[in-house]
C-alpha atoms as a PDB file:
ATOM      1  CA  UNK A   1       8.148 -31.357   1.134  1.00  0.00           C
ATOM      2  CA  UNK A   2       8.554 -27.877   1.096  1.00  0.00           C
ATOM      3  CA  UNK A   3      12.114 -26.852   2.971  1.00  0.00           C
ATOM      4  CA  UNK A   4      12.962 -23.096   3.340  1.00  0.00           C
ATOM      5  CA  UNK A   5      16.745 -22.790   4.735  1.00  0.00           C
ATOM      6  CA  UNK A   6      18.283 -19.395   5.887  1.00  0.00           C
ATOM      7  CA  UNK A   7      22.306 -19.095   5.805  1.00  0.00           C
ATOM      8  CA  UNK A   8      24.240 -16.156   6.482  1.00  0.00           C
ATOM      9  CA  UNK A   9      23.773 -14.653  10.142  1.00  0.00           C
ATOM     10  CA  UNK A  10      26.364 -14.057  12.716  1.00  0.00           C
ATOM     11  CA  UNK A  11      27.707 -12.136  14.897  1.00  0.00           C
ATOM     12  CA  UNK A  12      28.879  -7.780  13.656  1.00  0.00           C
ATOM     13  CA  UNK A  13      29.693  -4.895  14.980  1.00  0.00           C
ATOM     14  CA  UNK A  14      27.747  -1.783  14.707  1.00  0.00           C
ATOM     15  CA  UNK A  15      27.593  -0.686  11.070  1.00  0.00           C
ATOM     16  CA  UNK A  16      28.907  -3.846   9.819  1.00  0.00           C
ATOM     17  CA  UNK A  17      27.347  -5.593   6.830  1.00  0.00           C
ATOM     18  CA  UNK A  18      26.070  -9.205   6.942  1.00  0.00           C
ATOM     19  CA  UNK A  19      23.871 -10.606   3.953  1.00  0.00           C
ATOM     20  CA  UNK A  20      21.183 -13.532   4.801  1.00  0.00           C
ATOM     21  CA  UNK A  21      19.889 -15.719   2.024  1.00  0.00           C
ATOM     22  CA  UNK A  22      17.028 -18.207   1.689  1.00  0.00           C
ATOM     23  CA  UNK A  23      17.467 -21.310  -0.488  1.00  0.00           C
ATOM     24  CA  UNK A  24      13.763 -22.597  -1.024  1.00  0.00           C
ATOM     25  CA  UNK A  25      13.131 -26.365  -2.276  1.00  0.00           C
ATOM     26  CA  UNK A  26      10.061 -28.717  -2.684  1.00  0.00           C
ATOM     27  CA  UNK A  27       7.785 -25.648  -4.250  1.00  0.00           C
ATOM     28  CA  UNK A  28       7.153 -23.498  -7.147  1.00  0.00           C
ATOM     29  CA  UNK A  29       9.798 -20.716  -5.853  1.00  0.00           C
ATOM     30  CA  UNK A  30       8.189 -18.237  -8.752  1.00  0.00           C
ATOM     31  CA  UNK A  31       4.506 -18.300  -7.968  1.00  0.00           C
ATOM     32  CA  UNK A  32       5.155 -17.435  -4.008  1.00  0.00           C
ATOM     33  CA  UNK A  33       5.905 -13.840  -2.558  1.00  0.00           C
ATOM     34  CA  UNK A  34       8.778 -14.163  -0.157  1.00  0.00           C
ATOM     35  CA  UNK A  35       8.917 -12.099   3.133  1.00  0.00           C
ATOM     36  CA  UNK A  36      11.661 -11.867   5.972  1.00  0.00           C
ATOM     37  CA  UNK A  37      10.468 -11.527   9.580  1.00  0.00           C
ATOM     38  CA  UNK A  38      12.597 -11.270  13.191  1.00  0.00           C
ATOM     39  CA  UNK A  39      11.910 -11.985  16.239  1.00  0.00           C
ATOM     40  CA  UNK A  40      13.981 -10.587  19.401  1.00  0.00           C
ATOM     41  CA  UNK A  41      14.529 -11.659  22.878  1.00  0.00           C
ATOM     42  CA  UNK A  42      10.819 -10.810  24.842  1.00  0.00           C
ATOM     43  CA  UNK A  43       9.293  -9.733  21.546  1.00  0.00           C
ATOM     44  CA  UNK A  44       6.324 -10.635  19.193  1.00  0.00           C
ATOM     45  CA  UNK A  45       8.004 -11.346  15.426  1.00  0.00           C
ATOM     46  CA  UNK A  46       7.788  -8.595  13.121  1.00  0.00           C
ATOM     47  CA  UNK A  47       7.872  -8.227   9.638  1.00  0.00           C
ATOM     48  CA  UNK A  48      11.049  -6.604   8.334  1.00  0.00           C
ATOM     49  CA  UNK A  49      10.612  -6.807   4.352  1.00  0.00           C
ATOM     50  CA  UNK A  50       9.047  -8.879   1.458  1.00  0.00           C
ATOM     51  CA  UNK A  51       9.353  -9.280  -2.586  1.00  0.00           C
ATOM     52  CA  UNK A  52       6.627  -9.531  -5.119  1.00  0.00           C
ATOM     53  CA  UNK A  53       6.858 -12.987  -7.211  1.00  0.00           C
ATOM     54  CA  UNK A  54       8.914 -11.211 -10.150  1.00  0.00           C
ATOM     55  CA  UNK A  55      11.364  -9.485  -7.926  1.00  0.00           C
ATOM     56  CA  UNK A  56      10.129  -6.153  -9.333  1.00  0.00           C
ATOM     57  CA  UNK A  57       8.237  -4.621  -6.275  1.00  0.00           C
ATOM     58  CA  UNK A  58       9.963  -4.657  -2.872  1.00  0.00           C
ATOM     59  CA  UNK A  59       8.332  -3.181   0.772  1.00  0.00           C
ATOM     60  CA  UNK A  60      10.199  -2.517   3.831  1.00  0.00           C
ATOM     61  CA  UNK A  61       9.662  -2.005   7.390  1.00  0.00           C
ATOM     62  CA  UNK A  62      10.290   2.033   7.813  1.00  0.00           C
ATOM     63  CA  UNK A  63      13.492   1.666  10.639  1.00  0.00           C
ATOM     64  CA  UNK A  64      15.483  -0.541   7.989  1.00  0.00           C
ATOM     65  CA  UNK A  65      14.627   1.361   4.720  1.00  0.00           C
ATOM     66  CA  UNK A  66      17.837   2.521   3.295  1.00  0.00           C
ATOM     67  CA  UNK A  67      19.766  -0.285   5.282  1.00  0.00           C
ATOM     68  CA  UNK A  68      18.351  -3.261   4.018  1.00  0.00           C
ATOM     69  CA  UNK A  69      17.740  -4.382   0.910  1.00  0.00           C
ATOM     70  CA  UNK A  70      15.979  -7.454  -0.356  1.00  0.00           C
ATOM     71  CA  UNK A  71      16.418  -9.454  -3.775  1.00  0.00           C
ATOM     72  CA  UNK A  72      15.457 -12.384  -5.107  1.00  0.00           C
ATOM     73  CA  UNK A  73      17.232 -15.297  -8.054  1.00  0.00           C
ATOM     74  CA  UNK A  74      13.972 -17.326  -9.263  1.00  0.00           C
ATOM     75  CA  UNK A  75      16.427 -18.958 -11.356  1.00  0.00           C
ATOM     76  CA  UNK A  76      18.633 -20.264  -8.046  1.00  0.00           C
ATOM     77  CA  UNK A  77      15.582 -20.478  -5.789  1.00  0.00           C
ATOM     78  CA  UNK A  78      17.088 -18.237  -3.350  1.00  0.00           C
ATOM     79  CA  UNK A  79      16.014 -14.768  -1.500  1.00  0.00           C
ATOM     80  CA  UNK A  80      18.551 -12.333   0.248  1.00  0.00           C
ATOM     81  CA  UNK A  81      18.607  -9.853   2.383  1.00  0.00           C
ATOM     82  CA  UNK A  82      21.081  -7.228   2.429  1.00  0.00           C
ATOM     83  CA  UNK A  83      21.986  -6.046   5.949  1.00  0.00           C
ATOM     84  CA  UNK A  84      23.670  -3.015   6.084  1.00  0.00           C
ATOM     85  CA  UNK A  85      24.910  -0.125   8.971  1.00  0.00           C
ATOM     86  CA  UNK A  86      23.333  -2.745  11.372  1.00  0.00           C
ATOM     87  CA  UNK A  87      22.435  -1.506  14.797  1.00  0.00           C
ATOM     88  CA  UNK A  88      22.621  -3.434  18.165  1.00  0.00           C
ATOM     89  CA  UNK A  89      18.304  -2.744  17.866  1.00  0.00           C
ATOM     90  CA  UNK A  90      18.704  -5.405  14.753  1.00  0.00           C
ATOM     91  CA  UNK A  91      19.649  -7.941  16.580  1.00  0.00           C
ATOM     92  CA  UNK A  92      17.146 -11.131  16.927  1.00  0.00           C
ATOM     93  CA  UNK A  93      16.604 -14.258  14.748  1.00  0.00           C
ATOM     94  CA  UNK A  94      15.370 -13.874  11.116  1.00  0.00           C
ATOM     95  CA  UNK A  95      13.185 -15.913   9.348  1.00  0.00           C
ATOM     96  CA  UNK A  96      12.080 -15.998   5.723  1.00  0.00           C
ATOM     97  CA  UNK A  97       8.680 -16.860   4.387  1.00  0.00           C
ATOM     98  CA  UNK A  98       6.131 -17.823   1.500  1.00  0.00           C
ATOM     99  CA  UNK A  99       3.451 -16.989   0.294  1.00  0.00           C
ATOM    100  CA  UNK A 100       0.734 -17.253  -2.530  1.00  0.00           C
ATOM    101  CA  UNK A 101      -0.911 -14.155  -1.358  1.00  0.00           C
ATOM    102  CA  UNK A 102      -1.096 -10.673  -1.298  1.00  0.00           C
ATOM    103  CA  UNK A 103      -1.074  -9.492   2.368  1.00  0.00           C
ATOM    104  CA  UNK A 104       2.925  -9.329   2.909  1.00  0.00           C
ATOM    105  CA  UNK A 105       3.171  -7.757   6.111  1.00  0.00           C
ATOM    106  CA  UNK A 106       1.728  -9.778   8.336  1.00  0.00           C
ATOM    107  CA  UNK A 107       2.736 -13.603   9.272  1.00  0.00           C
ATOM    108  CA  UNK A 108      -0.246 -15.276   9.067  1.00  0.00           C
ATOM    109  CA  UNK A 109      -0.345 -14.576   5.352  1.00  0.00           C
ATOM    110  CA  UNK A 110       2.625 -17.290   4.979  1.00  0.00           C
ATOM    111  CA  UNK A 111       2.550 -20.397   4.696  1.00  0.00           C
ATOM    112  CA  UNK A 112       5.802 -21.920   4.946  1.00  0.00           C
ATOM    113  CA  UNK A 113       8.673 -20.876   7.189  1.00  0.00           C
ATOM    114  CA  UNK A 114      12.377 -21.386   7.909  1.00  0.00           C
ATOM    115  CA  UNK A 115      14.533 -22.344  11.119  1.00  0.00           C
ATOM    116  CA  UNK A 116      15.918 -18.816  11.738  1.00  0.00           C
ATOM    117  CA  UNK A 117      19.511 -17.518  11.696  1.00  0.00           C
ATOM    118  CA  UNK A 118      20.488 -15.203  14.390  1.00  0.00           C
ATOM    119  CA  UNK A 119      21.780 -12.419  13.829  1.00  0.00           C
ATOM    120  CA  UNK A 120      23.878 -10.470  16.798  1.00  0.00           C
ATOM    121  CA  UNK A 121      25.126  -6.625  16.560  1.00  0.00           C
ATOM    122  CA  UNK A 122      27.225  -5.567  19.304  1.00  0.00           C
ATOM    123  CA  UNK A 123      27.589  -1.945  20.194  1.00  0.00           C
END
């Protein structure tokens, strides 16, 4: 049973910091591309940023490059993303993803999902 749990969201202020992580269980961690996606209030999820299965290519939505920053320990089954100078526009619930394919920007490449952790930036 493959479980994909996301830690690490709260509530910041405007230019704060907050770093999410993924812990991934019940799956070859190594052999899946991982991607983080949020959805806001009224809004269609989007894609925000993803990591190759080595760790050694990383893509970004353009409005967080430079902010946020994603990694990945095969060795702890775990992905993170680094969160920072958040902006009140940041705010909605993020979800990480897997997948065996290529196509990282868009959902329906993945096939397993977490709960979501919300994460609020007040102005």
């Amino acid at each position: 049973q493959v479980q994909l749990v996301e830690s690490g969201g709260g509530l910041v202020q405007a230019g704060g910091s907050l770093r999410l992580s993924c812990a991934a269980s019940g799956l070859t961690f190594s052999s899946y591309a991982m991607g983080w996606f949020r959805q806001a209030p009224g809004k269609e999820r989007e894609f925000v940023a993803a990591i190759n299965l080595s760790g050694g290519s990383t893509y970004a939505k353009d409005s967080v490059k430079g902010r946020f920053t994603i990694s990945r320990d095969n060795a702890k089954n775990t992905v993170y993303l680094q969160m920072n100078s958040l902006k009140p526009e940041d705010t909605a619930v993020y979800y990480c993803a897997s997948t065996p394919r290529g196509q990282l920007y868009t959902s329906r490449s993945y096939d397993y999902w977490g709960q979501g952790t919300q994460v609020t930036v007040s102005s």
